[in-house]
N, C-alpha and C. Protein backbone atom coordinates (compact mmCIF):
# COMPACT_ATOMS: atom_id res chain seq x y z
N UNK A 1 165.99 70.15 122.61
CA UNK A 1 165.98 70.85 121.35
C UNK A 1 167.23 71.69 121.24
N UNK A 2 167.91 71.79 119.88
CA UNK A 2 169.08 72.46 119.69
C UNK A 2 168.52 73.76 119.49
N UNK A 3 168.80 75.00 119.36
CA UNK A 3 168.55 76.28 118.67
C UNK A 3 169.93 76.47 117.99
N UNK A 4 169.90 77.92 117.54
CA UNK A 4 170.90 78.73 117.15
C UNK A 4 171.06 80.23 117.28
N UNK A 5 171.90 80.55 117.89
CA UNK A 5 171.77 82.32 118.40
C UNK A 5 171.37 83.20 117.20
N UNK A 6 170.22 83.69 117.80
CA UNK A 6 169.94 85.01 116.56
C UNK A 6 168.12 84.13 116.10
N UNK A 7 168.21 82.63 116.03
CA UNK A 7 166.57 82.12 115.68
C UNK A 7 165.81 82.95 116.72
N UNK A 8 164.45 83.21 115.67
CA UNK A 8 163.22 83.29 116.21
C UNK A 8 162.44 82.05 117.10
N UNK A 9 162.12 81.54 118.08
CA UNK A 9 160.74 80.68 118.65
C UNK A 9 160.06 81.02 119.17
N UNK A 10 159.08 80.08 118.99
CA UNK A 10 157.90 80.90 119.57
C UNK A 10 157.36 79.85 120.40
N UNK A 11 156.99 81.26 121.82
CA UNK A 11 156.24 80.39 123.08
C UNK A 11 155.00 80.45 123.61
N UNK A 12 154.26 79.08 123.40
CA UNK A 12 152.77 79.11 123.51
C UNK A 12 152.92 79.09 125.47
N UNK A 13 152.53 79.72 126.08
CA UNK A 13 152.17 79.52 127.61
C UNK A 13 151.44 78.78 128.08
N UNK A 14 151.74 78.14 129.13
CA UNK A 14 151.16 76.70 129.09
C UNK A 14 149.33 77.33 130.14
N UNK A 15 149.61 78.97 130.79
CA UNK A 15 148.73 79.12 132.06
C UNK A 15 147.96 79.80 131.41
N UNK A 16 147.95 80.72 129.96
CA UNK A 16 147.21 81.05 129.19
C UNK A 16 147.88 81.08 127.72
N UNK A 17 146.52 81.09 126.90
CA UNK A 17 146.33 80.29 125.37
C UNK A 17 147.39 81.64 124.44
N UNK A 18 148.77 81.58 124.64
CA UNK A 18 148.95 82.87 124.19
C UNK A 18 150.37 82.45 123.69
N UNK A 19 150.88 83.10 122.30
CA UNK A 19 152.17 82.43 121.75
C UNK A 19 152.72 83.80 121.67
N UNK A 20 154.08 83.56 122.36
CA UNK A 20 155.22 84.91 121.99
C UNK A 20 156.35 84.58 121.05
N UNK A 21 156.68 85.45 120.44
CA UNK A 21 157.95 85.00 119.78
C UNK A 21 159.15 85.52 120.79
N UNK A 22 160.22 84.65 120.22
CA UNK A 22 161.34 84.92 121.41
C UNK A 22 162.60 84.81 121.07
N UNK A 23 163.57 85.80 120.96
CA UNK A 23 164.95 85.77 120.18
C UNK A 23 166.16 84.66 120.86
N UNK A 24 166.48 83.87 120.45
CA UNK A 24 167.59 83.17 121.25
C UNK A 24 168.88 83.73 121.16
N UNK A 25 168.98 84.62 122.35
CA UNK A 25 170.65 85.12 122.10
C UNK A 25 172.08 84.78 123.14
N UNK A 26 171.99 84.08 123.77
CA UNK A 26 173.03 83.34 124.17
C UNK A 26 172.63 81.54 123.84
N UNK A 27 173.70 80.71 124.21
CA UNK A 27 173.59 79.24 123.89
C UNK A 27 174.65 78.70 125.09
N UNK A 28 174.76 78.10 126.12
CA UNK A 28 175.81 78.23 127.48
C UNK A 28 175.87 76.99 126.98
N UNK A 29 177.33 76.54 127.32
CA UNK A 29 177.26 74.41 127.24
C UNK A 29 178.19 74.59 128.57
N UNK A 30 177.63 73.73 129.22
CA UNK A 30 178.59 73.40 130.59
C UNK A 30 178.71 72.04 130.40
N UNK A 31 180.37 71.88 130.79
CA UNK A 31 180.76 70.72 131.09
C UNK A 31 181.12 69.92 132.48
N UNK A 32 180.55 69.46 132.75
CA UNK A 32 180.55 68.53 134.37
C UNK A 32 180.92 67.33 134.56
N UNK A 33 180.91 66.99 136.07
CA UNK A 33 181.53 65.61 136.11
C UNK A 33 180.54 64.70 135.52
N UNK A 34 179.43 64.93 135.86
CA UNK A 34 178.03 64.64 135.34
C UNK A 34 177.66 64.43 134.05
N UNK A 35 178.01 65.48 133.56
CA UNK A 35 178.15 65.74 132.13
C UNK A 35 177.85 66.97 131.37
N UNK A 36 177.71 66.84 129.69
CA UNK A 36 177.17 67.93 129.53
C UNK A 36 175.92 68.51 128.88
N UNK A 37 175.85 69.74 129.59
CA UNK A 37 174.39 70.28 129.28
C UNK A 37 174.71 71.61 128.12
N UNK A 38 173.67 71.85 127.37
CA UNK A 38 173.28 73.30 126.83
C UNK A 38 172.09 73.93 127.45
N UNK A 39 172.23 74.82 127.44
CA UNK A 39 170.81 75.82 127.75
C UNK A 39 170.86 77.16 127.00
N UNK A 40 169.90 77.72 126.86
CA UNK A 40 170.16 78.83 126.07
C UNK A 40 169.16 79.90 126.74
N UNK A 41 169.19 81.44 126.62
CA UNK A 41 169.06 82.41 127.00
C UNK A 41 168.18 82.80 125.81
N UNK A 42 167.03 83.63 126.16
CA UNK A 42 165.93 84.25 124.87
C UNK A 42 165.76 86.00 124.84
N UNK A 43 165.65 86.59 124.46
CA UNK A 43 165.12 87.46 124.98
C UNK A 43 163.62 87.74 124.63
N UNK A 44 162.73 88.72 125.36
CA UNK A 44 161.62 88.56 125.24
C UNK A 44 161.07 89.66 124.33
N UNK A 45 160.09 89.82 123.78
CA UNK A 45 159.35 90.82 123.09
C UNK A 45 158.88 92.15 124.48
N UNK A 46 159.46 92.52 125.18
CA UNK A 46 159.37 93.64 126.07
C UNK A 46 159.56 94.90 125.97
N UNK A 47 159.14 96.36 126.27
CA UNK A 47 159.97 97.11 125.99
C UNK A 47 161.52 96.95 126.75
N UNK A 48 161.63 96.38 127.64
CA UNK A 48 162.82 96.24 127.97
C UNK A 48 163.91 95.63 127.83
N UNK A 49 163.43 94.61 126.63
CA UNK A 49 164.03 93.38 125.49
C UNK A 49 164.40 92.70 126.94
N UNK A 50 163.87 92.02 127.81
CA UNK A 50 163.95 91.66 128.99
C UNK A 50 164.47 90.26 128.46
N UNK A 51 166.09 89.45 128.80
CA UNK A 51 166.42 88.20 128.72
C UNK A 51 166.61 87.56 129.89
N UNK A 52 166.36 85.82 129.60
CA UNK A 52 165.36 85.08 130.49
C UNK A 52 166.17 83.94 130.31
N UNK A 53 166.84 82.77 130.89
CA UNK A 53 166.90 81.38 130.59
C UNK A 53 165.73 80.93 130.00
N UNK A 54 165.94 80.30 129.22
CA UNK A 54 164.98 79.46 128.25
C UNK A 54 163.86 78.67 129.15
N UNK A 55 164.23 77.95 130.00
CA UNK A 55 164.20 77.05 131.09
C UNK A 55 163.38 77.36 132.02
N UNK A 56 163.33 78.50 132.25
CA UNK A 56 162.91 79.11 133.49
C UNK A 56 161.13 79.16 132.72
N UNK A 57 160.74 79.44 131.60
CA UNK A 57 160.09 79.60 130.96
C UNK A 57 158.80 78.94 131.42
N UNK A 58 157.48 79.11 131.44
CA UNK A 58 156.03 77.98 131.52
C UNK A 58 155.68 77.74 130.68
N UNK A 59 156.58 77.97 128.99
CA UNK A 59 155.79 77.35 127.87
C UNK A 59 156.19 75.93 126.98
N UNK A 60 155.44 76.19 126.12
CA UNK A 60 156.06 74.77 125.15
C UNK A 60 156.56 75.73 124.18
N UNK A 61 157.73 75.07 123.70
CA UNK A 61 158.74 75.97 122.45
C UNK A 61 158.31 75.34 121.05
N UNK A 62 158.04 76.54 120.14
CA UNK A 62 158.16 75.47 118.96
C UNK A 62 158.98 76.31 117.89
N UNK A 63 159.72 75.52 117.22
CA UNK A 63 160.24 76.43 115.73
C UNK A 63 159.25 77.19 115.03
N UNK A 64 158.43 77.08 114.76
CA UNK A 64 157.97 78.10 113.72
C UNK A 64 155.87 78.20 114.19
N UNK A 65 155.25 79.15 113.47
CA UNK A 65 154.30 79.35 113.96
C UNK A 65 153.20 78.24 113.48
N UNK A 66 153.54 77.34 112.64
CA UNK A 66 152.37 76.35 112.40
C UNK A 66 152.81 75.19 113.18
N UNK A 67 153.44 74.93 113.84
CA UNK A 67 153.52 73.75 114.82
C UNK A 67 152.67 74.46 116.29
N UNK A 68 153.05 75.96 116.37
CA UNK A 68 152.06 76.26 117.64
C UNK A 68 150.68 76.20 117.21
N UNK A 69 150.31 76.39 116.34
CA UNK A 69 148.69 76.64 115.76
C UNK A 69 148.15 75.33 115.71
N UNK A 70 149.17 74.06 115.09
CA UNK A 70 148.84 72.30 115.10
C UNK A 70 148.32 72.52 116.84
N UNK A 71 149.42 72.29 118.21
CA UNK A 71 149.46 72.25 119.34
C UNK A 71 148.21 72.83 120.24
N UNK A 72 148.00 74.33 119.31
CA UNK A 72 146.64 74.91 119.83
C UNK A 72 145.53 74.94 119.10
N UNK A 73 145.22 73.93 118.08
CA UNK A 73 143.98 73.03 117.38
C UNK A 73 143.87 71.86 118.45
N UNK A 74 144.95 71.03 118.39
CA UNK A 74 145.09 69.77 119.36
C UNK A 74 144.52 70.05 120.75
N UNK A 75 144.61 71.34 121.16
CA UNK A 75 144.06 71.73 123.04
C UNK A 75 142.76 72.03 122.39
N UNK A 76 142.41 73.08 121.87
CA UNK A 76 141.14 73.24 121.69
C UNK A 76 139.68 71.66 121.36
N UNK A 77 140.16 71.20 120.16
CA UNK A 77 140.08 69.70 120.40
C UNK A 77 139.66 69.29 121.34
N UNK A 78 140.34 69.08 122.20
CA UNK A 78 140.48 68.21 123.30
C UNK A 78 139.51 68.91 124.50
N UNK A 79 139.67 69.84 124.47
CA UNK A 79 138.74 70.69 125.56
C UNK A 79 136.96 70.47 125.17
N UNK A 80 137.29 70.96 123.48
CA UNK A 80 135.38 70.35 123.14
C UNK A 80 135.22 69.04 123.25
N UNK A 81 136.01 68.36 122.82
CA UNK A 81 135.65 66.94 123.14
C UNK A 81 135.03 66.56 124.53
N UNK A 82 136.13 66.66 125.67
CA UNK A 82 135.72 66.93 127.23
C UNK A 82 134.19 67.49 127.13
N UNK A 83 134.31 68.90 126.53
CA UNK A 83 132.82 69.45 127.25
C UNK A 83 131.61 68.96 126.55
N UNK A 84 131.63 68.54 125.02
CA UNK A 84 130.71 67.87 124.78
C UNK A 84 130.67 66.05 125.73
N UNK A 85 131.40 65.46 125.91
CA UNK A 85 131.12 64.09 126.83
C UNK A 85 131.05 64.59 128.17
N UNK A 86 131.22 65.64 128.24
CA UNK A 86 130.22 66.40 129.50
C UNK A 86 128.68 66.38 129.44
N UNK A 87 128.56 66.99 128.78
CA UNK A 87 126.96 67.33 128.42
C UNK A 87 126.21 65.85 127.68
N UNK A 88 126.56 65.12 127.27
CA UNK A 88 126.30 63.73 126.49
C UNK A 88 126.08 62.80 128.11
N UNK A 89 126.89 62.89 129.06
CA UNK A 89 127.24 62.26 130.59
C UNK A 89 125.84 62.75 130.96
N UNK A 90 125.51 64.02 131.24
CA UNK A 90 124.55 64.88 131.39
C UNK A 90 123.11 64.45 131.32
N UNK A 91 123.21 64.24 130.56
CA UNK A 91 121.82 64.42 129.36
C UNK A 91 120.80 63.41 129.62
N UNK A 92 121.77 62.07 130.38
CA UNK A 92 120.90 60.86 130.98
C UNK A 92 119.77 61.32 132.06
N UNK A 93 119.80 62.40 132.50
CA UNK A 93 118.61 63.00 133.50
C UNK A 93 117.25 63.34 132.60
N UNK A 94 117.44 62.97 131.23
CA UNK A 94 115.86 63.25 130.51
C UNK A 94 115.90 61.42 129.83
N UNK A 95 116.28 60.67 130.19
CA UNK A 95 116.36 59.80 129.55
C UNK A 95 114.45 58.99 130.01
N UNK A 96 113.94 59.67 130.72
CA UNK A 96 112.67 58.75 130.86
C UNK A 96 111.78 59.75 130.16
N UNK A 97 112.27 60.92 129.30
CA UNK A 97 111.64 61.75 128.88
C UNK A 97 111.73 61.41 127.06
N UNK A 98 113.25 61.24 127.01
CA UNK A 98 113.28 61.23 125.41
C UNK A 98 113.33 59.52 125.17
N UNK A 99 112.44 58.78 124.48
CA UNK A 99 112.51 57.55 124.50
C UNK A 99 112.86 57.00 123.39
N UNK A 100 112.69 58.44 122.50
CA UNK A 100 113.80 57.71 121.20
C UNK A 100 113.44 58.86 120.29
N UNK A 101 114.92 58.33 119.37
CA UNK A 101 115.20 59.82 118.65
C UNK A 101 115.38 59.26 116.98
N UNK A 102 115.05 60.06 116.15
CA UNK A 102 114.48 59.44 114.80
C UNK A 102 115.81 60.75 113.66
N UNK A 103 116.31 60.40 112.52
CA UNK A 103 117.14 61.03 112.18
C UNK A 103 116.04 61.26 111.39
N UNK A 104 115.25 62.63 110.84
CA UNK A 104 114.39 62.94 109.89
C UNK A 104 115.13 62.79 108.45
N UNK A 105 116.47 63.19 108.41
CA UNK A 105 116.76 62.80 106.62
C UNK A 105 116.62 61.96 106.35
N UNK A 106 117.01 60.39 107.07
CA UNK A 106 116.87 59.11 107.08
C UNK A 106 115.56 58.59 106.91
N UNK A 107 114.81 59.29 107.36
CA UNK A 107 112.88 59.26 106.92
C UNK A 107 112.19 60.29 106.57
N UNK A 108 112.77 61.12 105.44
CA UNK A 108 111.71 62.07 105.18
C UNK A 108 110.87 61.62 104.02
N UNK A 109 110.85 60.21 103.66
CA UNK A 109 109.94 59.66 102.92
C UNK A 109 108.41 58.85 104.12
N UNK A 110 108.80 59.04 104.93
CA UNK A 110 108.15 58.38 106.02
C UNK A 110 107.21 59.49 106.85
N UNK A 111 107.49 60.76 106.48
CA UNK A 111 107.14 61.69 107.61
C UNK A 111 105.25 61.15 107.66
N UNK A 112 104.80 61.22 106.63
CA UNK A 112 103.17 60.71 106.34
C UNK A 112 102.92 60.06 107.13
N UNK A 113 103.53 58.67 107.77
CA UNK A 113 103.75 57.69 108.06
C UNK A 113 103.97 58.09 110.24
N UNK A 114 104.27 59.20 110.68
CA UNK A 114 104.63 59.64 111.71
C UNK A 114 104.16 59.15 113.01
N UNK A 115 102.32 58.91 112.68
CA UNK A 115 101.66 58.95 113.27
C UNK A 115 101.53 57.01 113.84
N UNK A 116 102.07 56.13 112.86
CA UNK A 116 102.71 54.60 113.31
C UNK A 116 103.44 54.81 114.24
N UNK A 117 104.54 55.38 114.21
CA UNK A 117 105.63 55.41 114.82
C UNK A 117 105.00 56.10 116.14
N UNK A 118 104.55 57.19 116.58
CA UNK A 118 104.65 57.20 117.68
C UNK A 118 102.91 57.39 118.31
N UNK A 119 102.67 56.77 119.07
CA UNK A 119 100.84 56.62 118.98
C UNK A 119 100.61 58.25 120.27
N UNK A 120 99.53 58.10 120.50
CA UNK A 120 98.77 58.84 121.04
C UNK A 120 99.20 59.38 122.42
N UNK A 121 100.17 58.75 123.59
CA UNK A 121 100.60 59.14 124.64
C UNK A 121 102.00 60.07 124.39
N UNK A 122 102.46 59.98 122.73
CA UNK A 122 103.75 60.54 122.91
C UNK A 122 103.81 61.63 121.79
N UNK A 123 104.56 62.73 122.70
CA UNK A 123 104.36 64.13 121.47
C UNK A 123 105.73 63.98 120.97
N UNK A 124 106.35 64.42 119.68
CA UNK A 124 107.45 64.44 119.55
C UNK A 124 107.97 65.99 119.57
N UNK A 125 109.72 66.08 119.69
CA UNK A 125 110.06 67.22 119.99
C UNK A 125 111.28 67.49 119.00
N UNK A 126 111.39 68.55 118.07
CA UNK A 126 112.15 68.59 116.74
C UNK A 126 113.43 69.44 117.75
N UNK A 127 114.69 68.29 117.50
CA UNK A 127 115.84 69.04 118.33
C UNK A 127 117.12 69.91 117.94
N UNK A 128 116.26 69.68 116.49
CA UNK A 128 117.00 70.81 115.53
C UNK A 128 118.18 69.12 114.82
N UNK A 129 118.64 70.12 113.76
CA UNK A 129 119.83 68.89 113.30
C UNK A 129 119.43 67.73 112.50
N UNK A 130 118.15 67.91 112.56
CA UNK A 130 117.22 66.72 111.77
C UNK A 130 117.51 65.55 112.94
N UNK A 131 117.18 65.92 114.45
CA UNK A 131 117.02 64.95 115.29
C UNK A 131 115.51 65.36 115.75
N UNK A 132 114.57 64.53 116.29
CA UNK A 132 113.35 64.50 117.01
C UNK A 132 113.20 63.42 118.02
N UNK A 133 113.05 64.01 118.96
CA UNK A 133 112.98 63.04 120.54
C UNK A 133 111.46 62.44 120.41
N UNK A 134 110.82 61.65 121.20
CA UNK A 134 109.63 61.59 121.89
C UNK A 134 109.72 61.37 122.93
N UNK A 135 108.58 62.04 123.77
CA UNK A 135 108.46 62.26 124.62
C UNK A 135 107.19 61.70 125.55
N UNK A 136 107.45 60.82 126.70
CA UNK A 136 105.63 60.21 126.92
C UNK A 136 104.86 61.50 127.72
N UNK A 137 104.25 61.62 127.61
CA UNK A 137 102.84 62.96 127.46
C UNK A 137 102.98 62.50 129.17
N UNK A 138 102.51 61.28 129.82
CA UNK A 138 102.10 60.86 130.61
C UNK A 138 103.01 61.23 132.08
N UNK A 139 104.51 60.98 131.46
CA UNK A 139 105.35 61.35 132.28
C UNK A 139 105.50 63.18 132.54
N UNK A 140 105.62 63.57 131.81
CA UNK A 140 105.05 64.86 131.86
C UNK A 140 103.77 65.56 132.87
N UNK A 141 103.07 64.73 133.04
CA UNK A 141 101.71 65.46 133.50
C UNK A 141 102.09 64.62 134.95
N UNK A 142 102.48 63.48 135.07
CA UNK A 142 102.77 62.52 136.01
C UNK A 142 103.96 63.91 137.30
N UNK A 143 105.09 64.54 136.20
CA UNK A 143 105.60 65.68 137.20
C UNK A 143 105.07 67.21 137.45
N UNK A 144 103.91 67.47 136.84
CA UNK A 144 103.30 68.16 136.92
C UNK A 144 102.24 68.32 138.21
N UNK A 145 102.21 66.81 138.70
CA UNK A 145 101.33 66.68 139.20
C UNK A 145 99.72 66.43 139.53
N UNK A 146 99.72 65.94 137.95
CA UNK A 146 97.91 65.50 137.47
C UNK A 146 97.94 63.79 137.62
């Protein structure tokens, strides 16, 4: 990324969820046998206006503050995603418990009708969300110990 001495950027930290803004006030170009590089110098929001190589930095840089806010929607995202297919991974430990799950909006012309659907060994359990599990009665009392 190019800058220009005197821009504002701003740095999201990669070790916590936290964006600083950061003055770019030097711009170095070295030329080598190798070739050449730029790097640039920031200073920080400190009382000590403390300046830093850019480089040295643990964050991601971005021009302006809605590309960090895109970047930290995109992590957040990604983290619920993870922890919900956590808990979804999970959840197979009641699977001899919930034997099936009924979307009530999808049948609230049917509710009358409830007692077809699931007979006499199975209670149902309202899981909020307009989801309802059933549950066999039998297995239940079976870990209970009757």
């Amino acid at each position: 990324m190019n800058f220009s001495v005197g821009q504002v950027i701003y740095l999201l930290t990669r070790k916590d969820p936290k964006v600083y803004p950061a003055l770019v006030c030097e711009e170095v170009q070295k030329r080598s046998l190798t070739g050449n590089t730029t790097s640039y110098v920031v200073r920080l929001p400190t009382d000590d206006a403390k300046e830093v190589e850019l480089e040295r930095l643990d964050a991601e840089i971005f021009i302006g503050v809605d590309e960090a806010r895109s970047a930290m929607i995109e992590r957040a995202t990604e983290q619920i995603n993870f922890i919900l297919a956590k808990a979804k991974e999970i959840s197979h430990v009641f699977s001899e418990f919930a034997t099936a799950e009924i979307n009530i909006e999808n049948n609230a012309e049917e509710d009358n009708d409830s007692s077809e659907i699931f007979d006499q060994e199975y209670a149902t359990v309202d899981l909020g969300g307009g989801q309802v599990a059933r549950i066999n009665v039998n297995d239940i009392n079976k870990m209970q110990g009757e």
